[in-house]
C-alpha atoms as a PDB file:
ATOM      1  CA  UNK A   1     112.800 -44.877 324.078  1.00  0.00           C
ATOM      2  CA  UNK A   2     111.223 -42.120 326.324  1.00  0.00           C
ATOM      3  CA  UNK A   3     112.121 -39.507 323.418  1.00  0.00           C
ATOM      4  CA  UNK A   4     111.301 -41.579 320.462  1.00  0.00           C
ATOM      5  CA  UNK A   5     107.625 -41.804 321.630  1.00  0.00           C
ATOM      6  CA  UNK A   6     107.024 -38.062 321.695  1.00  0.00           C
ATOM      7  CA  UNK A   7     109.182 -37.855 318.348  1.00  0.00           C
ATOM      8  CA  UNK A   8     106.995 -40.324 316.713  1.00  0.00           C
ATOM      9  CA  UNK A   9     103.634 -38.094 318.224  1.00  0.00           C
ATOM     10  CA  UNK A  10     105.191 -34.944 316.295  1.00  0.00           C
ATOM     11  CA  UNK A  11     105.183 -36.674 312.983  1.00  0.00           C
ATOM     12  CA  UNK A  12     102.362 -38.455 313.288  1.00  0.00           C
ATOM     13  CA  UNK A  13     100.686 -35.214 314.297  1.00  0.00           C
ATOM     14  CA  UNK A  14     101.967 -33.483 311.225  1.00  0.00           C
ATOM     15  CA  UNK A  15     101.178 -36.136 308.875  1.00  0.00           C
ATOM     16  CA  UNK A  16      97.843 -36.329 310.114  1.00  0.00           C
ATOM     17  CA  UNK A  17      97.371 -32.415 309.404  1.00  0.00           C
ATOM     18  CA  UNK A  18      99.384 -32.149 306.225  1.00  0.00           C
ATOM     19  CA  UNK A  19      96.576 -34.823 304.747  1.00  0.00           C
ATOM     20  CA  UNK A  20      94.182 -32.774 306.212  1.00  0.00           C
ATOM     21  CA  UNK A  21      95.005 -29.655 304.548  1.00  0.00           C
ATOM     22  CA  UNK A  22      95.351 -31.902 301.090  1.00  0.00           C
ATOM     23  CA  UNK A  23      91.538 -31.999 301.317  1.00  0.00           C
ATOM     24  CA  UNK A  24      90.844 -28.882 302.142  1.00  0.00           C
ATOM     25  CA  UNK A  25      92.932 -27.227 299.814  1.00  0.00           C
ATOM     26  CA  UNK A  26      92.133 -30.027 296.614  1.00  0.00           C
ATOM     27  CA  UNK A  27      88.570 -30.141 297.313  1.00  0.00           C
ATOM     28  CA  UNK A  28      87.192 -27.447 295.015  1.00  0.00           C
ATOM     29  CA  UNK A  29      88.857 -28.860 292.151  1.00  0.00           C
ATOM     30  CA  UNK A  30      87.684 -31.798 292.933  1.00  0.00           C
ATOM     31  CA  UNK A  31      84.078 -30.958 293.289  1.00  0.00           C
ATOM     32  CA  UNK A  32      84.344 -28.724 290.189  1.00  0.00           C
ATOM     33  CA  UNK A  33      85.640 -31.454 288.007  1.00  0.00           C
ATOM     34  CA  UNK A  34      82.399 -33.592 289.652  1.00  0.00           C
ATOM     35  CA  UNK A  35      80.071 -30.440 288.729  1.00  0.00           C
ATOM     36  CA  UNK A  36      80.928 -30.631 285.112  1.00  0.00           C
ATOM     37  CA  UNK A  37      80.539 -34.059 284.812  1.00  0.00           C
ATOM     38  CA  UNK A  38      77.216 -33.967 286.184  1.00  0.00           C
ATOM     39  CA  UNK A  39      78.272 -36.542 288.979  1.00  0.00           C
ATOM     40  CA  UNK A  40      78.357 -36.119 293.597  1.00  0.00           C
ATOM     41  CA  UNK A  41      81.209 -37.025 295.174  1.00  0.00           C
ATOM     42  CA  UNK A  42      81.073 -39.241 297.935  1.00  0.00           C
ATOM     43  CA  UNK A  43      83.138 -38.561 300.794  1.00  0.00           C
ATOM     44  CA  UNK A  44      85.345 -41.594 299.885  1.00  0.00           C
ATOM     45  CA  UNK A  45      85.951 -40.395 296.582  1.00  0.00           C
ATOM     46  CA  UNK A  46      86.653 -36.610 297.625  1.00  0.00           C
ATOM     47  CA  UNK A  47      89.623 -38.126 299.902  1.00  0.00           C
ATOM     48  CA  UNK A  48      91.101 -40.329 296.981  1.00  0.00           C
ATOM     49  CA  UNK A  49      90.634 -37.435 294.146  1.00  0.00           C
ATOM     50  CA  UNK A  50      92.303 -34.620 296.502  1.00  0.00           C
ATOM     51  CA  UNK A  51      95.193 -37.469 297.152  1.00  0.00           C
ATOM     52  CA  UNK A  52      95.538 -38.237 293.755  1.00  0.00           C
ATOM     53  CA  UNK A  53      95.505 -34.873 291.798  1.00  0.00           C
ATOM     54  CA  UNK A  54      98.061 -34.887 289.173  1.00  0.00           C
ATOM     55  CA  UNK A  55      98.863 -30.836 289.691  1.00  0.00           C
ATOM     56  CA  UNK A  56      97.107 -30.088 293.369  1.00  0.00           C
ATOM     57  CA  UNK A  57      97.601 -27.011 295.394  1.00  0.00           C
ATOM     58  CA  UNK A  58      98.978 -28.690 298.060  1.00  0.00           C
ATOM     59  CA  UNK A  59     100.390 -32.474 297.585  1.00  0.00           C
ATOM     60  CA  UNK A  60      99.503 -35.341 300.069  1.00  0.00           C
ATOM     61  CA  UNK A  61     102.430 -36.863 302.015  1.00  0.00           C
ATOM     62  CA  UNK A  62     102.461 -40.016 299.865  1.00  0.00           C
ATOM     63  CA  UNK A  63     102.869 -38.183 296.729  1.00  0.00           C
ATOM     64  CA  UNK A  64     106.002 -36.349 297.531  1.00  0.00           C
ATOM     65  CA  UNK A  65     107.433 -39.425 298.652  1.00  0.00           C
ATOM     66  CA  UNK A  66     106.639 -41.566 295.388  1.00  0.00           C
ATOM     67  CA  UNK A  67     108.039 -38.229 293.113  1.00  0.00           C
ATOM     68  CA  UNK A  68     111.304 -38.680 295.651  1.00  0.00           C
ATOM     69  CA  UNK A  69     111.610 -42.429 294.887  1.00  0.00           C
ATOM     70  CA  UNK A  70     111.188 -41.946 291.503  1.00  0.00           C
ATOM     71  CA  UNK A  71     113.595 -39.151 290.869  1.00  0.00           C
ATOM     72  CA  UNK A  72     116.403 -40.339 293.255  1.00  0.00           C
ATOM     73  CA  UNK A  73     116.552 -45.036 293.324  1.00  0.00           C
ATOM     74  CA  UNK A  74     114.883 -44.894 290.036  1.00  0.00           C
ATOM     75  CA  UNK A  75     116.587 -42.412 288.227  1.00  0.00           C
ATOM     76  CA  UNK A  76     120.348 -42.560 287.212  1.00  0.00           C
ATOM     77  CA  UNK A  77     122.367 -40.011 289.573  1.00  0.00           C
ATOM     78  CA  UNK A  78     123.773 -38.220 286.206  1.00  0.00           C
ATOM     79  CA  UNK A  79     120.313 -37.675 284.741  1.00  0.00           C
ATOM     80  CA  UNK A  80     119.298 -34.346 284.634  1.00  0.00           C
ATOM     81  CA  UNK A  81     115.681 -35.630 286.298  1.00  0.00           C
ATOM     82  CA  UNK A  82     117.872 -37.029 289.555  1.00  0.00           C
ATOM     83  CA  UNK A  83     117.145 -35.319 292.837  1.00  0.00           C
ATOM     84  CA  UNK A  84     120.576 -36.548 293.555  1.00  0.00           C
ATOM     85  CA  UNK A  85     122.134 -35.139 290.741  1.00  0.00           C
ATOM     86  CA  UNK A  86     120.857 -31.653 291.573  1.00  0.00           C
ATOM     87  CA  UNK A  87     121.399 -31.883 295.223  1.00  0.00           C
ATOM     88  CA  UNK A  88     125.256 -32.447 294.400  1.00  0.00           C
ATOM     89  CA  UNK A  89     125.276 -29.490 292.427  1.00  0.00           C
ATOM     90  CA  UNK A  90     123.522 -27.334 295.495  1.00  0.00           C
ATOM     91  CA  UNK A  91     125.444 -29.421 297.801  1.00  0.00           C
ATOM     92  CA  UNK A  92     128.783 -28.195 295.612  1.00  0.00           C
ATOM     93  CA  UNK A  93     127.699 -24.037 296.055  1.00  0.00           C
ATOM     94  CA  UNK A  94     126.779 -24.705 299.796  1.00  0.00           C
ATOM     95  CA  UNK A  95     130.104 -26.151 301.122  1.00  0.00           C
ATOM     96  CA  UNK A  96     132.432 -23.552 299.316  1.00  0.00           C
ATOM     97  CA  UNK A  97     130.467 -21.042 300.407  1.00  0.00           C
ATOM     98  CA  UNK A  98     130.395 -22.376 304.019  1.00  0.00           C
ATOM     99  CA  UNK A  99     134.291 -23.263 303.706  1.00  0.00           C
ATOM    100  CA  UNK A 100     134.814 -19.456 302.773  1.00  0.00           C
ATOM    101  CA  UNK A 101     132.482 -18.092 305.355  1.00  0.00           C
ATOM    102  CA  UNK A 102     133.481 -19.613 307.744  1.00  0.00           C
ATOM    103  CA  UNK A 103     137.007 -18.798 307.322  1.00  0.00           C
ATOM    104  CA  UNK A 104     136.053 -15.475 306.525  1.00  0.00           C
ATOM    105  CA  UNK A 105     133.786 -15.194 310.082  1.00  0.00           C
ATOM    106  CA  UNK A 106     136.488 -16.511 312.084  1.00  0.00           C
ATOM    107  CA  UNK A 107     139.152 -13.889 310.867  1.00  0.00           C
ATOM    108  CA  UNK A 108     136.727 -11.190 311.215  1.00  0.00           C
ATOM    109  CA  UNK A 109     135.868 -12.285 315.101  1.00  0.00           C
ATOM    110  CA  UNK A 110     139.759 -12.615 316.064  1.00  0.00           C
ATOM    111  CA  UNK A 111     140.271  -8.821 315.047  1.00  0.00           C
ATOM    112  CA  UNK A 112     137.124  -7.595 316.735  1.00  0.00           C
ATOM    113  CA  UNK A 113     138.329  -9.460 319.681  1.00  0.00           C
ATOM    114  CA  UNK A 114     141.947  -8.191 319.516  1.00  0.00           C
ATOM    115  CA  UNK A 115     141.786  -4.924 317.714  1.00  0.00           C
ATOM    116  CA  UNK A 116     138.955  -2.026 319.541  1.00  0.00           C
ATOM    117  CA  UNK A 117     139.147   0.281 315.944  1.00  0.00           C
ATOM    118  CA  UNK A 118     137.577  -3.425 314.711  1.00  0.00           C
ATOM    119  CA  UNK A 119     135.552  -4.163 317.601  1.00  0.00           C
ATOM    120  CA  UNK A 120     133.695  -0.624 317.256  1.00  0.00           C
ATOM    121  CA  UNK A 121     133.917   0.145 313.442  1.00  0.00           C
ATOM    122  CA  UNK A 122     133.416  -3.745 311.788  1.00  0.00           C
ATOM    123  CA  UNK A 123     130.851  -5.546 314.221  1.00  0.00           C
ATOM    124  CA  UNK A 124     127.957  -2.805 313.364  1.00  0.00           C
ATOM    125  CA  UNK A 125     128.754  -3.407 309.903  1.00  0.00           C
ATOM    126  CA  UNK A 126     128.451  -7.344 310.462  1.00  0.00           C
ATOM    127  CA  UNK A 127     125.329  -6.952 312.331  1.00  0.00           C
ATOM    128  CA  UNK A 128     124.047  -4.295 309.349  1.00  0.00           C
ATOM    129  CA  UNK A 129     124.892  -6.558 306.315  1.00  0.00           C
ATOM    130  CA  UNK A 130     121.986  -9.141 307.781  1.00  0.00           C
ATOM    131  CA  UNK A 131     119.272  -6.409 307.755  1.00  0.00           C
ATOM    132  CA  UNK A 132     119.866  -6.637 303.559  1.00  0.00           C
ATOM    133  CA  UNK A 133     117.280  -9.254 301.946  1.00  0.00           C
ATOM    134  CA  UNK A 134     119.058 -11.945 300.603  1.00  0.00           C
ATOM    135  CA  UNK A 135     116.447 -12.341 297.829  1.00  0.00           C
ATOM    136  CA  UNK A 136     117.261  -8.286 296.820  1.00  0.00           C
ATOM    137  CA  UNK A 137     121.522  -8.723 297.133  1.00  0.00           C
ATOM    138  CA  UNK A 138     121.500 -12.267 295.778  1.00  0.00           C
ATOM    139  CA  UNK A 139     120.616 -10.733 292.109  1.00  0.00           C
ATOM    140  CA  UNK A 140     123.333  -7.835 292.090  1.00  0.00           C
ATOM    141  CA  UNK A 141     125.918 -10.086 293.570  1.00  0.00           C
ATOM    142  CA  UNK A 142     125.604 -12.179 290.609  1.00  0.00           C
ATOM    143  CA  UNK A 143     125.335  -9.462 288.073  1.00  0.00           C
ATOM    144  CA  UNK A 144     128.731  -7.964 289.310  1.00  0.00           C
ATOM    145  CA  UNK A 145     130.737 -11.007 289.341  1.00  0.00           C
ATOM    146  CA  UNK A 146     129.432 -11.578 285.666  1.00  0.00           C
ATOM    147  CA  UNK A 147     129.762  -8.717 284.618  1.00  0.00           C
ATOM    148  CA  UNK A 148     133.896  -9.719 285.435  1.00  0.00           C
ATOM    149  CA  UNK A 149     134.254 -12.870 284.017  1.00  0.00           C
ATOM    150  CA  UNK A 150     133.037 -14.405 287.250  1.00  0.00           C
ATOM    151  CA  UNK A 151     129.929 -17.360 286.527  1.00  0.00           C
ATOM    152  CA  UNK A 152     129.422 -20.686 287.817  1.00  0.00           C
ATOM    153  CA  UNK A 153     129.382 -22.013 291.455  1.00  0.00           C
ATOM    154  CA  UNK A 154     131.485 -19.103 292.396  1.00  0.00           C
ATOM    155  CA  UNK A 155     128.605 -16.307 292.632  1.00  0.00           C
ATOM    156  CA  UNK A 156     126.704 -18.902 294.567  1.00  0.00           C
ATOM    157  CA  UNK A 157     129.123 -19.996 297.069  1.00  0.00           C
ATOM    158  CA  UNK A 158     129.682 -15.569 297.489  1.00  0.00           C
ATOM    159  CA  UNK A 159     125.537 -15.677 298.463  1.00  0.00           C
ATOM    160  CA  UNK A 160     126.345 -18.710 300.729  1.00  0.00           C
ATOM    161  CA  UNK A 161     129.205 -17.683 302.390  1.00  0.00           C
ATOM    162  CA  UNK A 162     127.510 -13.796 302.640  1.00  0.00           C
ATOM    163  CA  UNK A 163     124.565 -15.927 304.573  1.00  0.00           C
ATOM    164  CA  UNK A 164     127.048 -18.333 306.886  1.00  0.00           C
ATOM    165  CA  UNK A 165     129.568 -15.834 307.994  1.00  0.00           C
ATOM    166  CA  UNK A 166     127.554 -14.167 310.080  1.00  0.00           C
ATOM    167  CA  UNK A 167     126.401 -16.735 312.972  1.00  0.00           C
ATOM    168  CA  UNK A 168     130.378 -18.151 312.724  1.00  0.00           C
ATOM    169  CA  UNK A 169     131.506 -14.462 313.859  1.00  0.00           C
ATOM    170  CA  UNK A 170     128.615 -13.674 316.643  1.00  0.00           C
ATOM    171  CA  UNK A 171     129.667 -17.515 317.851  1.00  0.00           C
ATOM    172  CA  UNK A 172     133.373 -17.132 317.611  1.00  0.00           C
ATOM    173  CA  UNK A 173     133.342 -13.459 319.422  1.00  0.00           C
ATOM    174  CA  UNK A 174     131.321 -14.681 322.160  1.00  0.00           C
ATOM    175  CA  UNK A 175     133.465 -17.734 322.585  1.00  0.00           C
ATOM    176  CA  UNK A 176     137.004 -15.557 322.263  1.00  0.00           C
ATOM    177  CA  UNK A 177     135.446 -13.491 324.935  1.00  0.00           C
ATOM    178  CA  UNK A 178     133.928 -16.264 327.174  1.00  0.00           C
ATOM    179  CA  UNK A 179     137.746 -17.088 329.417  1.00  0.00           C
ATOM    180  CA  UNK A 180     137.090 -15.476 332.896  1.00  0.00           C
ATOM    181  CA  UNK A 181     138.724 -12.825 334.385  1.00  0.00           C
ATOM    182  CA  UNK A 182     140.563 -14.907 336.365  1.00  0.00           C
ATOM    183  CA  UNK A 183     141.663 -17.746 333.830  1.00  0.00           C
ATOM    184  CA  UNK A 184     143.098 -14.004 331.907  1.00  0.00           C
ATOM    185  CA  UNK A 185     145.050 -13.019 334.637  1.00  0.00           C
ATOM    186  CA  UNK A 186     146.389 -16.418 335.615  1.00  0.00           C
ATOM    187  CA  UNK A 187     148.010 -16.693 331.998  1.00  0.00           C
ATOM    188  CA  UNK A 188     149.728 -13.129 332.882  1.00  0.00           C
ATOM    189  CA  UNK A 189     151.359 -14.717 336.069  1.00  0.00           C
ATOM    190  CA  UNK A 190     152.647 -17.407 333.926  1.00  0.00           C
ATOM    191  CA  UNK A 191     153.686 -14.426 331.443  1.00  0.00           C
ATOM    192  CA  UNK A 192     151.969 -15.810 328.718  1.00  0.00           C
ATOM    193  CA  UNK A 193     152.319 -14.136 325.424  1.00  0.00           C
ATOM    194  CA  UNK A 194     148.879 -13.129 323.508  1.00  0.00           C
ATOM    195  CA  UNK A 195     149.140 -15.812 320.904  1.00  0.00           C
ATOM    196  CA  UNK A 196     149.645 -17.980 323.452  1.00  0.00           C
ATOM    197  CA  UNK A 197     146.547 -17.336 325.527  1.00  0.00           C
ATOM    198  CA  UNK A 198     144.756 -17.541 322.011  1.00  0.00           C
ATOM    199  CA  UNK A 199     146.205 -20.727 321.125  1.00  0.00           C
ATOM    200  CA  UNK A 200     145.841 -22.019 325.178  1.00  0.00           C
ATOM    201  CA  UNK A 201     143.016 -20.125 325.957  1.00  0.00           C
ATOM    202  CA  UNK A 202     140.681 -18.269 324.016  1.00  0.00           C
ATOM    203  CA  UNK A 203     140.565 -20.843 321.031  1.00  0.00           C
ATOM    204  CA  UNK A 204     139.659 -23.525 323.275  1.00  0.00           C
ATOM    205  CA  UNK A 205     137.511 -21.931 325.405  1.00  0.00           C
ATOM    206  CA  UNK A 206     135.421 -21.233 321.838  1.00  0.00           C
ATOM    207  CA  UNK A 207     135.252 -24.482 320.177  1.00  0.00           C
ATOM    208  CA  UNK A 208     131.841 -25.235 321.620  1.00  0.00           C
ATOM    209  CA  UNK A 209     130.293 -21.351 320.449  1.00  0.00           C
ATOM    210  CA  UNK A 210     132.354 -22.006 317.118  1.00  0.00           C
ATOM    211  CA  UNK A 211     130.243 -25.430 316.673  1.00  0.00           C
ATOM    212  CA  UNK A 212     127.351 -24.141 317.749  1.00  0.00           C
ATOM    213  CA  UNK A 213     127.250 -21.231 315.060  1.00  0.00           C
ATOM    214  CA  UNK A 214     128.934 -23.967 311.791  1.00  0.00           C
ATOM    215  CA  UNK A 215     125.267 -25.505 312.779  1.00  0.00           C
ATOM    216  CA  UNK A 216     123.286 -22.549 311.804  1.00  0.00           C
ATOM    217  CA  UNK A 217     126.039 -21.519 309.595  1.00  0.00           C
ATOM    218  CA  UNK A 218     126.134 -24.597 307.179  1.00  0.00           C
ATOM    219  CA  UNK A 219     122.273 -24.702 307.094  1.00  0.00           C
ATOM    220  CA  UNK A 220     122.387 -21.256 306.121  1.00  0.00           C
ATOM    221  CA  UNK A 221     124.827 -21.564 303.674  1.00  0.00           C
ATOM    222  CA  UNK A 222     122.626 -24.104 301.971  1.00  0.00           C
ATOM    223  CA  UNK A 223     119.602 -21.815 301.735  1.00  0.00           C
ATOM    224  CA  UNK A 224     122.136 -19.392 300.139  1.00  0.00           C
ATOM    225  CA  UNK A 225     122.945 -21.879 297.718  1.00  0.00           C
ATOM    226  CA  UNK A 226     119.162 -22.462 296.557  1.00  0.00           C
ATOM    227  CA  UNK A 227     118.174 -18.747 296.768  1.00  0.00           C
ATOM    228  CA  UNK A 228     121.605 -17.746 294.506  1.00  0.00           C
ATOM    229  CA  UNK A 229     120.295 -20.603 291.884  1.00  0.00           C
ATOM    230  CA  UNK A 230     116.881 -18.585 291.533  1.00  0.00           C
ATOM    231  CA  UNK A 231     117.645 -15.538 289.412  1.00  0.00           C
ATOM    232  CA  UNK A 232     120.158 -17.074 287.478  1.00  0.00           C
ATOM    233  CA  UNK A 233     117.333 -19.135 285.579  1.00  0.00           C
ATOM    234  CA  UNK A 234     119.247 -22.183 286.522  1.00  0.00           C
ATOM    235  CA  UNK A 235     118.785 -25.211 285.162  1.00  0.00           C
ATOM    236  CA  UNK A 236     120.559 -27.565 287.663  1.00  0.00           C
ATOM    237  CA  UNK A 237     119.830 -27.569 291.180  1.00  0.00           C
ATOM    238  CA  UNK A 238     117.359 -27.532 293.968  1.00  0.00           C
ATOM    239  CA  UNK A 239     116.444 -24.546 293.408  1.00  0.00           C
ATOM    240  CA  UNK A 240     116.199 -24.875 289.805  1.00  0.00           C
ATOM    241  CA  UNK A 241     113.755 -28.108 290.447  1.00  0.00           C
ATOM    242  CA  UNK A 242     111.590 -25.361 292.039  1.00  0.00           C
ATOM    243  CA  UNK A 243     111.984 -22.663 289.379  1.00  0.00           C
ATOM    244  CA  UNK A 244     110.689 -25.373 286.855  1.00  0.00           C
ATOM    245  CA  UNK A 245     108.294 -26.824 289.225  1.00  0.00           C
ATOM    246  CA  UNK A 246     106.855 -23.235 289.734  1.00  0.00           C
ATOM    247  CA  UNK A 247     106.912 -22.477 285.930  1.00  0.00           C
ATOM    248  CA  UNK A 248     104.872 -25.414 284.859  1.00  0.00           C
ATOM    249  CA  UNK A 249     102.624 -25.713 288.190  1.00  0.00           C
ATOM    250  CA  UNK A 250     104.566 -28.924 289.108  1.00  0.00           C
ATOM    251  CA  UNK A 251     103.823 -28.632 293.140  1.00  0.00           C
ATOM    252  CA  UNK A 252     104.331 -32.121 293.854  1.00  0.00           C
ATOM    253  CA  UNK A 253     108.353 -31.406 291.886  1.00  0.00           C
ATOM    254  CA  UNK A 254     108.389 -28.605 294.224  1.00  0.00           C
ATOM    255  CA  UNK A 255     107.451 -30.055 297.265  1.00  0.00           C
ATOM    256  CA  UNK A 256     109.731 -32.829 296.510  1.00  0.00           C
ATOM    257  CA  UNK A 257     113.045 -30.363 296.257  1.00  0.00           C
ATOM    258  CA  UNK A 258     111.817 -28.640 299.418  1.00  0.00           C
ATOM    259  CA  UNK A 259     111.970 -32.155 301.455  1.00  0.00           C
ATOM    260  CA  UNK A 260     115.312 -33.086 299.854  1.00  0.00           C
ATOM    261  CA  UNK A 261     116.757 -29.623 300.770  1.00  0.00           C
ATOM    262  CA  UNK A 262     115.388 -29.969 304.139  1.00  0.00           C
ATOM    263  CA  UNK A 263     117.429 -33.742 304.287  1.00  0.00           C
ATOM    264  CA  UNK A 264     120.397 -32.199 303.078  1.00  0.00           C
ATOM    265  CA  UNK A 265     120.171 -29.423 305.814  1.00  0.00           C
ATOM    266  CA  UNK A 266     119.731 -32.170 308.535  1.00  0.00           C
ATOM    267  CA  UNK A 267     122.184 -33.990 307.658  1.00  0.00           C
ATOM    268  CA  UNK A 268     124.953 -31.142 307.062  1.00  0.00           C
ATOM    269  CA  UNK A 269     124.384 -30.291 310.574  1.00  0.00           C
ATOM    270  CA  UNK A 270     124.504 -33.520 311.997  1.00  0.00           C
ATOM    271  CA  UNK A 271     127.765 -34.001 310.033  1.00  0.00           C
ATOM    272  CA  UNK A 272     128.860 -30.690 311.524  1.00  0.00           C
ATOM    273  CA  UNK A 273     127.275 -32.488 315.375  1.00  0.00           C
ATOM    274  CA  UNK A 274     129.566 -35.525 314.845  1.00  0.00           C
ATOM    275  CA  UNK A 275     133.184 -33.601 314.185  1.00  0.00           C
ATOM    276  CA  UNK A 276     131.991 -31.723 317.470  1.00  0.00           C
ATOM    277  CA  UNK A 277     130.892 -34.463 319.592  1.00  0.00           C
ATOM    278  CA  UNK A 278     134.910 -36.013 318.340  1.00  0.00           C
ATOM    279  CA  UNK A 279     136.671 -32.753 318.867  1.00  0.00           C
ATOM    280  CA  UNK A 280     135.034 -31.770 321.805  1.00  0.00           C
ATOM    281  CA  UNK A 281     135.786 -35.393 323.283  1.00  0.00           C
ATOM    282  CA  UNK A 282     139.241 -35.263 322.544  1.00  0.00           C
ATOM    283  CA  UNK A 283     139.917 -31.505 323.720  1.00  0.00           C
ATOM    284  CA  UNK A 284     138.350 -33.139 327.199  1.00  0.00           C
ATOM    285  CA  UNK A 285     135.157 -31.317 327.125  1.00  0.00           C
ATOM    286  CA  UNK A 286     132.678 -33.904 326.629  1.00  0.00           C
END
């Protein structure tokens, strides 16, 4: 209860502002539709026109939630106009791609760990490949695997996974690394072999860095997803909801994919929360 009310301040807070800024930003369309028509807006009727704007520059709260109802209970989940329909089909890219990034990050921090020639040559270049705009790579990546044969969710699970491996090997290093000194040498006394302090150890020792990073890893995956759905012209998606949205000036379509990509990110990671909160309970740790 003592966290809800603060919670419920937040939103309230940013509710309050986002209708705010509705006003501010609809108004001169409003009061240039009133100036041709010869009429003056009361304030009453500036609020309700820059709330009720069929195309406005910035959608009120109310809006985006009737465009959500309407494209997800009141549309059939196969239509092409479902929210649902195209957040499966983002949903689809962002889970490969966090499936092969993550396997990929975890490899990659085992041989840093274990290997120096690794450790010194690979972990600059892992650190390096996130200086690279996603929005620049995303395009070639997709041209080259076309230009192979390669189309589909592939080349967007490839952008997903190049966004999610990242945290999952900073995370995973750290937690390989995070066994004391002492804990090290005591599994020499008991001549313990190195797979065996991995598997006994190290791995344990990590699962609550590895969690940590499939967090930020599977939210980053998703954004992978959307942005590798932009220059492809898509036409199923969240990010092809705002590539039409943008093309015909639909903000309150856009706005609406932006909230349902933002639900799918929170609940991802609190999917991602609940397996650790159960394998963290049963490895003792919680």
């Amino acid at each position: 209860m003592k966290s809800f009310v603060p919670v419920c301040t937040v939103v309230l807070f940013i509710f309050g502002f986002w209708y705010l800024a509705a006003i501010w930003l609809n108004a001169p369309w409003a009061y240039d539709k009133a100036t041709r028509a010869g009429v003056e807006l009361t304030t009453s009727e500036l609020v309700a026109d820059t709330w009720s704007q069929e195309k406005p520059k910035l959608p009120a709260p109310h809006q985006v939630a009737v465009e959500i109802w309407n494209t997800t209970v009141e549309k059939n989940i196969t239509s092409k106009r479902s929210l649902i329909y195209h957040s499966w089909i983002t949903l689809s890219a962002t889970l490969l791609g966090f499936v092969l990034g993550t396997g990929l990050g975890i490899l990659l921090a085992v041989g840093i760990v274990y290997n120096r020639v690794m450790d010194r040559s690979v972990m600059p270049w892992v650190i390096t490949s996130q200086t690279i705009p996603i929005l620049a790579l995303a395009p070639m990546i997709i041209v080259v695997l076309n230009a192979v044969g390669i189309s589909g969710l592939l080349p967007k699970a490839m952008i997903s996974m190049y966004l999610s491996f990242f945290p999952v090997v900073v995370g995973m290093v750290k937690g390989l690394r995070s066994p004391e000194v002492m804990q090290l040498d005591q599994m020499r006394t008991w001549n313990a072999s190195a797979s065996q302090t991995f598997w006994r150890l190290r791995l344990p020792a990590s699962m609550p860095f590895l969690f940590a990073s499939l967090k930020v890893g599977v939210a980053a995956s998703l954004v992978g997803a959307i942005v590798g759905e932009l220059p492809t012209g898509a036409v199923a998606g969240l990010g092809a909801r705002l590539l039409a949205g943008s093309y015909y000036g639909q903000t309150i379509q856009i706005w609406s994919a932006l909230i349902m990509a933002a639900a799918l990110a929170a609940l991802l990671v609190s999917l991602v929360g609940i397996v650790q909160r159960v394998t963290l309970k049963r490895m003792g740790m919680v």
